[in-house]
PDB file of N, CA and C in Angstrom:
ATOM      1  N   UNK A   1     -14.381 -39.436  10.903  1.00  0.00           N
ATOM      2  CA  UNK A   1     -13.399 -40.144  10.103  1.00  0.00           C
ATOM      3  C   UNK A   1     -13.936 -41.511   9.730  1.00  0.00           C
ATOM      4  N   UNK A   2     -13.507 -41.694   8.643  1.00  0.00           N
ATOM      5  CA  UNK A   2     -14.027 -43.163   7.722  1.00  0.00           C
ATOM      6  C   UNK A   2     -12.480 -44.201   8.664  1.00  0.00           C
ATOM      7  N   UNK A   3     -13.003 -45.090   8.887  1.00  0.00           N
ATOM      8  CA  UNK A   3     -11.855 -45.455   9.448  1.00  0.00           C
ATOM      9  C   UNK A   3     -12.189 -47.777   9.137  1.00  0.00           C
ATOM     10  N   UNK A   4     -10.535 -47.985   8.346  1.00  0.00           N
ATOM     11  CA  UNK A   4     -11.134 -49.464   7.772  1.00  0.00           C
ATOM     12  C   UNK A   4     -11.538 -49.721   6.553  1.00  0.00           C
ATOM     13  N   UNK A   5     -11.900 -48.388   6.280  1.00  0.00           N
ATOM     14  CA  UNK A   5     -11.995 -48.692   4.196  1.00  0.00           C
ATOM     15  C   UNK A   5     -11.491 -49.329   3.347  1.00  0.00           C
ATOM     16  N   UNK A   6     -11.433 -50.211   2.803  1.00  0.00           N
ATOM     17  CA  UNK A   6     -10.484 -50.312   1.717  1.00  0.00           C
ATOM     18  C   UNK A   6     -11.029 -49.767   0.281  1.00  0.00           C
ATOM     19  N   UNK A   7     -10.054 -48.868   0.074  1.00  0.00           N
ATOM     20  CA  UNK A   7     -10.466 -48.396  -1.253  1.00  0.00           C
ATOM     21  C   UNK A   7      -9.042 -48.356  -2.523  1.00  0.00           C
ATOM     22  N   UNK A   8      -9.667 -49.537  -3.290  1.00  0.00           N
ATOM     23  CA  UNK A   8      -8.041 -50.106  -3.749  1.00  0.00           C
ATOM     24  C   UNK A   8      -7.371 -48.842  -4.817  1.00  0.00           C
ATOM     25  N   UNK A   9      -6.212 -49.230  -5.383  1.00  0.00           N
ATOM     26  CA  UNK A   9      -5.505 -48.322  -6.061  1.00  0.00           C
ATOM     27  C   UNK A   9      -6.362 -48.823  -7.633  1.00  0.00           C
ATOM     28  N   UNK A  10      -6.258 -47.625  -8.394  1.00  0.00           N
ATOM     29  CA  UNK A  10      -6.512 -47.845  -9.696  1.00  0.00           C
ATOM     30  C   UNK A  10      -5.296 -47.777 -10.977  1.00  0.00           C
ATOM     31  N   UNK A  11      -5.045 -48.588 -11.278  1.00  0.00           N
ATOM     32  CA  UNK A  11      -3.873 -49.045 -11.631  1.00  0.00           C
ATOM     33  C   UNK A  11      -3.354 -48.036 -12.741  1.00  0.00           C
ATOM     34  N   UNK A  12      -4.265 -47.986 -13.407  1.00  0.00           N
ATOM     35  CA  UNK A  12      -4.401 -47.071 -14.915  1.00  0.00           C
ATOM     36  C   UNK A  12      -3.987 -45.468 -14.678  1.00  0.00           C
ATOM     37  N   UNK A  13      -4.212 -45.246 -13.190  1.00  0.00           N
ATOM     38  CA  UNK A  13      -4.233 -43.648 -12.988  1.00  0.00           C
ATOM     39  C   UNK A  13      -2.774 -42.580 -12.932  1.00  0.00           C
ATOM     40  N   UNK A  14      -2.050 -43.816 -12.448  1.00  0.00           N
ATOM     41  CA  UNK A  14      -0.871 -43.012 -11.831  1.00  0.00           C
ATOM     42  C   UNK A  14       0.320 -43.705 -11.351  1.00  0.00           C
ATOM     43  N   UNK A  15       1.588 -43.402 -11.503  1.00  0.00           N
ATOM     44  CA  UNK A  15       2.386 -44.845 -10.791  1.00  0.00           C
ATOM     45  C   UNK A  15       2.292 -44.418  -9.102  1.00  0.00           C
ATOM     46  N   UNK A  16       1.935 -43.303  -8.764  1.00  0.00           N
ATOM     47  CA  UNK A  16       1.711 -42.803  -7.429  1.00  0.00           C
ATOM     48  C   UNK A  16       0.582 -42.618  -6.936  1.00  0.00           C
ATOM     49  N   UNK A  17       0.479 -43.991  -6.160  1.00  0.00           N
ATOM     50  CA  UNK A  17      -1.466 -43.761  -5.871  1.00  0.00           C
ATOM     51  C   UNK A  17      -1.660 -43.574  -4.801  1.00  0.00           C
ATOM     52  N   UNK A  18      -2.474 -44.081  -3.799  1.00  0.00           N
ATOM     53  CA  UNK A  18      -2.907 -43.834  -2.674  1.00  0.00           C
ATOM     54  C   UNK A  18      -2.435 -44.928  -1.395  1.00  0.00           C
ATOM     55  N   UNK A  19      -2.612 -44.372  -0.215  1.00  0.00           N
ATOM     56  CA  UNK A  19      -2.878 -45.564   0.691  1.00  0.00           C
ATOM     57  C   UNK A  19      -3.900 -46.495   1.027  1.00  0.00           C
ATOM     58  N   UNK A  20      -4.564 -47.306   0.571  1.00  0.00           N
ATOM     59  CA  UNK A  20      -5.481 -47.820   0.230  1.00  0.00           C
ATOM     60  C   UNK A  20      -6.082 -47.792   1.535  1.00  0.00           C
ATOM     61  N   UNK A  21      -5.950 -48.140   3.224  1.00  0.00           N
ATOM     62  CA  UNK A  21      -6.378 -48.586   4.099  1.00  0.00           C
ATOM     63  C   UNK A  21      -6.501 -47.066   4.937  1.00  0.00           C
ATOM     64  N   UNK A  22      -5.894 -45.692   4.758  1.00  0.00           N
ATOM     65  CA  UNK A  22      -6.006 -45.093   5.675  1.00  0.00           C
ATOM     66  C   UNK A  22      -7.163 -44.272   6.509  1.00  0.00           C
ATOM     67  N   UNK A  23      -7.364 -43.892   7.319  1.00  0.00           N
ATOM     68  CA  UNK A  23      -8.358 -42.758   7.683  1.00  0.00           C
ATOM     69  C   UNK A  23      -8.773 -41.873   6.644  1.00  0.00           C
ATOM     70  N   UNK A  24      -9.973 -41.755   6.403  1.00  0.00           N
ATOM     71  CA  UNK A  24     -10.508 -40.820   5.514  1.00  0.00           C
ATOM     72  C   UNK A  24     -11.406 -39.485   6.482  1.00  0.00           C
ATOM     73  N   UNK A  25     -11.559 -38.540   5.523  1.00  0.00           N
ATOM     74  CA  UNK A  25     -12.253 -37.373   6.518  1.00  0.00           C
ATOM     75  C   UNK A  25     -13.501 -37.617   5.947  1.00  0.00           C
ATOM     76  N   UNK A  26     -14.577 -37.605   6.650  1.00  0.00           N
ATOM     77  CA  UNK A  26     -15.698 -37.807   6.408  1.00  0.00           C
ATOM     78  C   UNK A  26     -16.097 -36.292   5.910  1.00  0.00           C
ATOM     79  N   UNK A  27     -16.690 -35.827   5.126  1.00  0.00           N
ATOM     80  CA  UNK A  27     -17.302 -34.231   4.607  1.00  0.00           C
ATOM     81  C   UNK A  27     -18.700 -34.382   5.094  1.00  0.00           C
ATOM     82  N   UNK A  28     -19.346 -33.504   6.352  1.00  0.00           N
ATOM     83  CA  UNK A  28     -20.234 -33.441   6.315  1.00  0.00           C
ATOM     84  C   UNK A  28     -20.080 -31.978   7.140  1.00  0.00           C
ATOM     85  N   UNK A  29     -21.267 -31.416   6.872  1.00  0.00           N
ATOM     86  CA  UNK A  29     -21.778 -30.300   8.210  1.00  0.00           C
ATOM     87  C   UNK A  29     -20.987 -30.678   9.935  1.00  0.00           C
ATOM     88  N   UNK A  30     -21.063 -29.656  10.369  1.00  0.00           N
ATOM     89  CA  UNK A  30     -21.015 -29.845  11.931  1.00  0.00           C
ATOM     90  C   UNK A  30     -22.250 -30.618  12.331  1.00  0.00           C
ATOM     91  N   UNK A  31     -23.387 -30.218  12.132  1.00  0.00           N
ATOM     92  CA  UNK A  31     -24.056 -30.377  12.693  1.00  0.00           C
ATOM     93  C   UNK A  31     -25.033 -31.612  12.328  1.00  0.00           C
ATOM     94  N   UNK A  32     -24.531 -32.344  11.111  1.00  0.00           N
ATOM     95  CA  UNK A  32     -24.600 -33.573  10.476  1.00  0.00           C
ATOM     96  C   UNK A  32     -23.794 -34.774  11.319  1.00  0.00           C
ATOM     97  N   UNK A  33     -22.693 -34.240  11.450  1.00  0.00           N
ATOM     98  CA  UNK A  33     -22.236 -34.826  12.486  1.00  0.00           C
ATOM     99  C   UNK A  33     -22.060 -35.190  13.512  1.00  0.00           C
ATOM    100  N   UNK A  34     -22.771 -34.230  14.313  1.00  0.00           N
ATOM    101  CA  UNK A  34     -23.507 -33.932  15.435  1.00  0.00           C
ATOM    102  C   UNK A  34     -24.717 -34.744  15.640  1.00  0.00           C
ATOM    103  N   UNK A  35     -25.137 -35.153  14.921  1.00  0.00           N
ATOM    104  CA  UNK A  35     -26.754 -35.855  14.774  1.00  0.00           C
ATOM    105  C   UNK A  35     -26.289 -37.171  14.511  1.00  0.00           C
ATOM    106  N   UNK A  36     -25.370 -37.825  13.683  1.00  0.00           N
ATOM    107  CA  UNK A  36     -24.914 -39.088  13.637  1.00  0.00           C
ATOM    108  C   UNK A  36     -24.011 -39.341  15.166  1.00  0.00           C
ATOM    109  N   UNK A  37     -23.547 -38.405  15.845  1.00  0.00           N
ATOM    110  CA  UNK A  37     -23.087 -38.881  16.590  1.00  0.00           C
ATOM    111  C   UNK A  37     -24.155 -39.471  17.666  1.00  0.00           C
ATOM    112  N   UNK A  38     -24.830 -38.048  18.250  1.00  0.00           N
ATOM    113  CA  UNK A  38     -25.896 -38.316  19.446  1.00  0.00           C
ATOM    114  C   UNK A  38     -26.590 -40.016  18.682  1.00  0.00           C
ATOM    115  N   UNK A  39     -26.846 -39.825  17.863  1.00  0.00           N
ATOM    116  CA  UNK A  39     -28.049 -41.153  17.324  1.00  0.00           C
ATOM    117  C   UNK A  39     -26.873 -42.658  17.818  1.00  0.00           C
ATOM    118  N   UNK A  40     -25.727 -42.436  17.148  1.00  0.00           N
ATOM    119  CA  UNK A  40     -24.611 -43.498  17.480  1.00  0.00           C
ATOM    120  C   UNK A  40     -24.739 -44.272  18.849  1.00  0.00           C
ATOM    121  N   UNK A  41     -24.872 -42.917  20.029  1.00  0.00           N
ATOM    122  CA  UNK A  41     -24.730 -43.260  21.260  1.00  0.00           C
ATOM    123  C   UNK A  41     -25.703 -43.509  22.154  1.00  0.00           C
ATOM    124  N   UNK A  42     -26.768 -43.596  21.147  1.00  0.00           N
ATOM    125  CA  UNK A  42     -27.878 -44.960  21.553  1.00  0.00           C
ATOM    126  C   UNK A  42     -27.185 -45.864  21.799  1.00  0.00           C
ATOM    127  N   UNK A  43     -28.435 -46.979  22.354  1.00  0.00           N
ATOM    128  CA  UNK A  43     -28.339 -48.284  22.476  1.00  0.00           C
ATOM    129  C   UNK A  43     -28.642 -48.947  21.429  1.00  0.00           C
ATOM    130  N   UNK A  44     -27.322 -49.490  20.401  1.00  0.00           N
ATOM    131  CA  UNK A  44     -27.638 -50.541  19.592  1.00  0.00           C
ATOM    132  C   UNK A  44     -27.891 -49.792  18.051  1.00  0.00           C
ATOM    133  N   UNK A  45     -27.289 -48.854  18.301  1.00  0.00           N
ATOM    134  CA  UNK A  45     -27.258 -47.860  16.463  1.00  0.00           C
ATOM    135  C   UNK A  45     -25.978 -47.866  16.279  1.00  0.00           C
ATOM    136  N   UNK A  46     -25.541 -48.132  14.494  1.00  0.00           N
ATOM    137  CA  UNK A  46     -24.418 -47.699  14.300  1.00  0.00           C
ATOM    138  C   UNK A  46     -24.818 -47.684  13.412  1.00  0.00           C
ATOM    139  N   UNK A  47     -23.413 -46.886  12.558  1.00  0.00           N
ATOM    140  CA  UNK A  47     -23.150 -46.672  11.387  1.00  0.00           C
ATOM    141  C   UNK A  47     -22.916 -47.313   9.968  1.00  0.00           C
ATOM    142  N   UNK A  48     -23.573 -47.382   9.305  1.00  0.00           N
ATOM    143  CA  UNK A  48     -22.997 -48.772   7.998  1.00  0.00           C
ATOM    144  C   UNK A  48     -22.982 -48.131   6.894  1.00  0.00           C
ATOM    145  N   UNK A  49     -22.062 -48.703   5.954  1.00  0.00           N
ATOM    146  CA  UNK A  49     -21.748 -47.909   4.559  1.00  0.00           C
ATOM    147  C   UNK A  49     -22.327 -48.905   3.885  1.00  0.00           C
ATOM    148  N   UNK A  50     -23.273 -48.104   2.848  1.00  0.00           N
ATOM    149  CA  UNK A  50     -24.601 -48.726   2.494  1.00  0.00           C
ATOM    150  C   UNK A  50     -23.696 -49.044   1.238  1.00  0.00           C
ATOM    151  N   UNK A  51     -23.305 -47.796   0.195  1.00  0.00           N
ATOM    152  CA  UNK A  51     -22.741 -47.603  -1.484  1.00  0.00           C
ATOM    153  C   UNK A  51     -21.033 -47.249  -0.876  1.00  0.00           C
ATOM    154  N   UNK A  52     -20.291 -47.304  -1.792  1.00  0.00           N
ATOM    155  CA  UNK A  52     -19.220 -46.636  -1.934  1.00  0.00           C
ATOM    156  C   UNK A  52     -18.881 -46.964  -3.452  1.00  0.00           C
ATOM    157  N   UNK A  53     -18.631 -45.050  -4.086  1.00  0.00           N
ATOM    158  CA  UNK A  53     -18.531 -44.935  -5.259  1.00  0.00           C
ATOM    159  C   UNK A  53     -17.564 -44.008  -5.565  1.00  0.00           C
ATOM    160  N   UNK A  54     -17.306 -43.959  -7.339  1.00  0.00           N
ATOM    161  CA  UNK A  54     -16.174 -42.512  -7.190  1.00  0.00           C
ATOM    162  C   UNK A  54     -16.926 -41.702  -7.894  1.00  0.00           C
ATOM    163  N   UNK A  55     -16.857 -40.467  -8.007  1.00  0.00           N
ATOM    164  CA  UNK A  55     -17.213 -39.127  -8.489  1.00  0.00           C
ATOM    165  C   UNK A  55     -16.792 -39.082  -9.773  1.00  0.00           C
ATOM    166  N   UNK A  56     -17.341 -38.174 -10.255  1.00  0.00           N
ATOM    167  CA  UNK A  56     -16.531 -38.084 -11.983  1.00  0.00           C
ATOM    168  C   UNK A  56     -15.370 -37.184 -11.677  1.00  0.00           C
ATOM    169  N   UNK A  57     -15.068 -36.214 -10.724  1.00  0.00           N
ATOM    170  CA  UNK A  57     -13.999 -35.853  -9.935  1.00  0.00           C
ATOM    171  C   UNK A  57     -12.868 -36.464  -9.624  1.00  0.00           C
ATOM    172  N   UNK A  58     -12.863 -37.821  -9.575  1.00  0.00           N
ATOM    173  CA  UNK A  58     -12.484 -39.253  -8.850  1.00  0.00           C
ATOM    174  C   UNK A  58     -11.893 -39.121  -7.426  1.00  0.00           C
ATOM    175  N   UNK A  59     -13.323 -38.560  -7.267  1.00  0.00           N
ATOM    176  CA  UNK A  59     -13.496 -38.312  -5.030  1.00  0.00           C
ATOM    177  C   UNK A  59     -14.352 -39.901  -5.036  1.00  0.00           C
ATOM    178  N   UNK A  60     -13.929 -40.578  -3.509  1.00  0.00           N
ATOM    179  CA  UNK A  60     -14.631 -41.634  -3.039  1.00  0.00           C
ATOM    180  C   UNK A  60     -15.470 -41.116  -2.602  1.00  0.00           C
ATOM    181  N   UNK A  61     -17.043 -41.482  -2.575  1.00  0.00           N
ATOM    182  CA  UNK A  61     -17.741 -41.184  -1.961  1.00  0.00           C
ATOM    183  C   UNK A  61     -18.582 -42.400  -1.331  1.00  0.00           C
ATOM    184  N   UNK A  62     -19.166 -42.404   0.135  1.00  0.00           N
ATOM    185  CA  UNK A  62     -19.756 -43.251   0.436  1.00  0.00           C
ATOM    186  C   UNK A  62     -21.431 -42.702   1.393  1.00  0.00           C
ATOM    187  N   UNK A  63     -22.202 -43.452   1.338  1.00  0.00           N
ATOM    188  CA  UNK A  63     -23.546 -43.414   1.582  1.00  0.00           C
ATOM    189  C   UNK A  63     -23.282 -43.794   2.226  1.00  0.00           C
ATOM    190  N   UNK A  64     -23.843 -43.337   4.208  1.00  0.00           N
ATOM    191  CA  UNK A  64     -23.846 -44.153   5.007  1.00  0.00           C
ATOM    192  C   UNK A  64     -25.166 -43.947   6.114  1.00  0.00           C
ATOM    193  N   UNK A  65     -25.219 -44.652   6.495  1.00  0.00           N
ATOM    194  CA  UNK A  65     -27.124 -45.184   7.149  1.00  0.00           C
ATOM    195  C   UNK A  65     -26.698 -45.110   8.674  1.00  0.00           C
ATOM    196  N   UNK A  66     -27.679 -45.144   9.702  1.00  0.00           N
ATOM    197  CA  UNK A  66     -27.578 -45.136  10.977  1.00  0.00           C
ATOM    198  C   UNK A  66     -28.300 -46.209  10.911  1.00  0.00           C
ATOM    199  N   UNK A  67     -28.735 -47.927  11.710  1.00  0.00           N
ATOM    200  CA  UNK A  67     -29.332 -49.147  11.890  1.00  0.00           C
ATOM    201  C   UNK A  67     -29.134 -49.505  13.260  1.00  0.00           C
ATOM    202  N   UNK A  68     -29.828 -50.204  13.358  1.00  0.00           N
ATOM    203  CA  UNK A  68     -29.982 -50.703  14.165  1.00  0.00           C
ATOM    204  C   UNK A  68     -30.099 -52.508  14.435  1.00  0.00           C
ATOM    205  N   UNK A  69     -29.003 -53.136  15.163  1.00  0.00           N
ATOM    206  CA  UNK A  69     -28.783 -54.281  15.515  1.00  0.00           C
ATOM    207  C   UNK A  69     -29.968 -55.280  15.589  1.00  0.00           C
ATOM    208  N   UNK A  70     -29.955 -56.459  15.108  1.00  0.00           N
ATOM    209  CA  UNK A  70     -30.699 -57.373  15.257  1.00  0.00           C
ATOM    210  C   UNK A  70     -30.742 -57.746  16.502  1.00  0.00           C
ATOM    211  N   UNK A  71     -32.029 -58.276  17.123  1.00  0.00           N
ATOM    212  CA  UNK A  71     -32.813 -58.630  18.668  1.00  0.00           C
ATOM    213  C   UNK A  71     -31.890 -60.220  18.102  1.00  0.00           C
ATOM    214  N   UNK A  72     -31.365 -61.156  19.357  1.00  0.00           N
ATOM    215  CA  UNK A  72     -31.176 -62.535  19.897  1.00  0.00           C
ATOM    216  C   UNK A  72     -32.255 -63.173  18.881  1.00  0.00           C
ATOM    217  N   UNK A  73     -33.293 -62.649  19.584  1.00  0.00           N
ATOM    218  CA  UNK A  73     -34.030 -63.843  18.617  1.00  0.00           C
ATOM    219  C   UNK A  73     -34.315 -63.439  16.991  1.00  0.00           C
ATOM    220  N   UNK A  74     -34.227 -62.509  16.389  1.00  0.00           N
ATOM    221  CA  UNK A  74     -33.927 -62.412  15.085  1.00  0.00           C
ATOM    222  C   UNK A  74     -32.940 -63.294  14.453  1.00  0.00           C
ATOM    223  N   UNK A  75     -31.691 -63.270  15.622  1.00  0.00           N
ATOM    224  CA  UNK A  75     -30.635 -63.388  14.535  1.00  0.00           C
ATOM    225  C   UNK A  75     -30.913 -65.389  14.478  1.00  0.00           C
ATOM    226  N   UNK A  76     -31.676 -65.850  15.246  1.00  0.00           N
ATOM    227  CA  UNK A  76     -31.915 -67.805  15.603  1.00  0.00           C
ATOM    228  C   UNK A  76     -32.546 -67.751  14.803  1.00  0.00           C
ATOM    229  N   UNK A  77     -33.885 -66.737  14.134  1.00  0.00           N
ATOM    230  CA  UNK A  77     -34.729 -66.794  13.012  1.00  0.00           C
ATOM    231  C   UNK A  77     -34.070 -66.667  11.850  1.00  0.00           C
ATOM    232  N   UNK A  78     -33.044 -65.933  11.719  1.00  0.00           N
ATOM    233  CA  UNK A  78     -32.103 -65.733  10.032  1.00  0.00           C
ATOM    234  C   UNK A  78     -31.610 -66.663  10.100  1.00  0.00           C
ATOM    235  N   UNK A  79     -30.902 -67.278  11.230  1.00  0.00           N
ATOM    236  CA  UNK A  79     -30.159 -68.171  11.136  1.00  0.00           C
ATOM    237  C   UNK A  79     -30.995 -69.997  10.426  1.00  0.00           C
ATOM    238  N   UNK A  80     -32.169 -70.392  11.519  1.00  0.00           N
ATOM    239  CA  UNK A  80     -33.163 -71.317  10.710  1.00  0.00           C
ATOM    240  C   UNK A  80     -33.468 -70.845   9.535  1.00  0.00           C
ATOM    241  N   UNK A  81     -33.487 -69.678   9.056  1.00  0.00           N
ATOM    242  CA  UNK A  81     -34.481 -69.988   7.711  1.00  0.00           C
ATOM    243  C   UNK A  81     -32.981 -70.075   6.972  1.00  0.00           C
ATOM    244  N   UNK A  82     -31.653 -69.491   6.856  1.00  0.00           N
ATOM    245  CA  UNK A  82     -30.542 -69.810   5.688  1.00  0.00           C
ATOM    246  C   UNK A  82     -30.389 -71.321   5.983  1.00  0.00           C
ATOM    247  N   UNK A  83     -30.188 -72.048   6.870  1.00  0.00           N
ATOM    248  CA  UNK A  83     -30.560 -73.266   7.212  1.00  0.00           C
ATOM    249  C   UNK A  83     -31.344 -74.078   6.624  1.00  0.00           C
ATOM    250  N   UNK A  84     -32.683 -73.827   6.601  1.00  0.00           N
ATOM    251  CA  UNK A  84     -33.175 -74.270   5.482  1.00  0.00           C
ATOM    252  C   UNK A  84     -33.114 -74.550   4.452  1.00  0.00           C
ATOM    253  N   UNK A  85     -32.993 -73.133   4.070  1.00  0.00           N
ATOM    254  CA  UNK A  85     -32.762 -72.486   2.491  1.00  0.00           C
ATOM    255  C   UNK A  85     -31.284 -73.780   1.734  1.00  0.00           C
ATOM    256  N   UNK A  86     -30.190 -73.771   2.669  1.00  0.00           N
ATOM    257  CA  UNK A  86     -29.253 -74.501   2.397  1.00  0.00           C
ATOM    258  C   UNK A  86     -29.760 -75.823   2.276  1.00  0.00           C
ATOM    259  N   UNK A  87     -30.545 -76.446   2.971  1.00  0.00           N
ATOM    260  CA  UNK A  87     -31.109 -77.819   2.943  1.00  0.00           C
ATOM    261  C   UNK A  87     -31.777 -78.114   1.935  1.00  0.00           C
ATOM    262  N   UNK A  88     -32.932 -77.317   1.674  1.00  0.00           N
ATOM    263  CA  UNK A  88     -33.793 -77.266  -0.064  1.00  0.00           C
ATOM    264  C   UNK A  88     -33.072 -77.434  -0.794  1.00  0.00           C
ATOM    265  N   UNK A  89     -31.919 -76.058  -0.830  1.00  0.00           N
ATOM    266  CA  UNK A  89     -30.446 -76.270  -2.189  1.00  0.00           C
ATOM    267  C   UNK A  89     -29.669 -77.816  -2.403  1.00  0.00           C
ATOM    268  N   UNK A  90     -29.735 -78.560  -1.451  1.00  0.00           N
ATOM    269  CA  UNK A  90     -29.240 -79.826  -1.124  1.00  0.00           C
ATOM    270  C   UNK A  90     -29.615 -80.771  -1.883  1.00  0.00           C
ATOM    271  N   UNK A  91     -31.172 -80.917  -1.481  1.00  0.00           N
ATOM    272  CA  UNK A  91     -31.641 -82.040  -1.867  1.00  0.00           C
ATOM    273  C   UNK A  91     -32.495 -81.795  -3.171  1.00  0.00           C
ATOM    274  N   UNK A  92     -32.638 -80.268  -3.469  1.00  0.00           N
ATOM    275  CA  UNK A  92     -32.729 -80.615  -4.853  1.00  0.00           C
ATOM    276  C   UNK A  92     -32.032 -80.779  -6.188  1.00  0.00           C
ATOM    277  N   UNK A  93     -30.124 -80.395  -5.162  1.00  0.00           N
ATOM    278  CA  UNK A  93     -29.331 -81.024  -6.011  1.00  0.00           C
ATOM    279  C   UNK A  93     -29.477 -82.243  -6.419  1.00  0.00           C
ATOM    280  N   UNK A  94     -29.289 -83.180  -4.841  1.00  0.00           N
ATOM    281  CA  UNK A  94     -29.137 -84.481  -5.186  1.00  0.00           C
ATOM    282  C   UNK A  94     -30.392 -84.923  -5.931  1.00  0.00           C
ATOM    283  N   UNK A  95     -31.105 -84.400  -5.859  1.00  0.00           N
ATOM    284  CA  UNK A  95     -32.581 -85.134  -6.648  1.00  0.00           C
ATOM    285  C   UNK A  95     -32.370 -85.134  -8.526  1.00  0.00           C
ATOM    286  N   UNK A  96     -31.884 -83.654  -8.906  1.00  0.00           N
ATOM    287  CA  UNK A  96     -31.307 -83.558 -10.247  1.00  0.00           C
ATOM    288  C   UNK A  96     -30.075 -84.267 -10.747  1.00  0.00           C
ATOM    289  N   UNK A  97     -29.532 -85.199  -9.786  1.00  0.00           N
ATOM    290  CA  UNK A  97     -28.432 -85.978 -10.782  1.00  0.00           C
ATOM    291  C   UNK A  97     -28.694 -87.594 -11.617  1.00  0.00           C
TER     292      UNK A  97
END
C-alpha cells in the first residue's frame, strides 16, 4: 500500500472526485513485492517515490526506487557544502548592488 500520497483532485473532471490522502494499492506481482519487502528489511533501505504521474487512462502511477540512507558523515558534508553554496549566493549578491 502507497500510504501519505497526496494526489490532488482535478477540478475539470468531475464534481465527484477522489480522496486525495487515502491508502492506495500498490499493483505489483507477489513476488515484486516480496523482493521490495525482504530488501526494505535491511539495514537502512527504503522506499522512495522517484515520478508520480497519470496514465492516459487517468490511473496514478508512481516509480518507486529502493535507497539507501546517507552515512553521519555524508549528511555534515551536504550540509558544509549548501552552506557554502548559500554564502557565495550572499556575497555575490551584496557585491552586485
Amino acid at each position: 500500500w502507497l500510504q501519505g500520497a497526496h494526489i490532488a483532485d482535478y477540478e475539470a473532471a468531475s464534481y465527484n472526485g477522489h480522496e486525495p490522502r487515502r491508502p492506495r494499492r500498490l499493483l505489483l506481482h507477489r513476488a515484486q513485492i516480496a523482493e521490495l519487502a525482504r530488501q526494505v528489511e535491511q539495514r537502512g533501505l527504503t522506499l522512495i517515490p522517484l515520478r508520480l504521474y497519470l496514465n492516459k487512462r487517468g490511473l496514478a502511477k508512481v516509480e518507486i526506487a529502493v535507497a539507501r540512507g546517507r552515512r553521519q558523515y555524508d549528511k555534515r558534508e551536504a550540509i558544509a557544502k549548501r552552506d557554502a553554496e548559500r554564502e557565495m549566493e550572499r556575497a555575490l549578491r551584496r557585491n552586485n548592488r
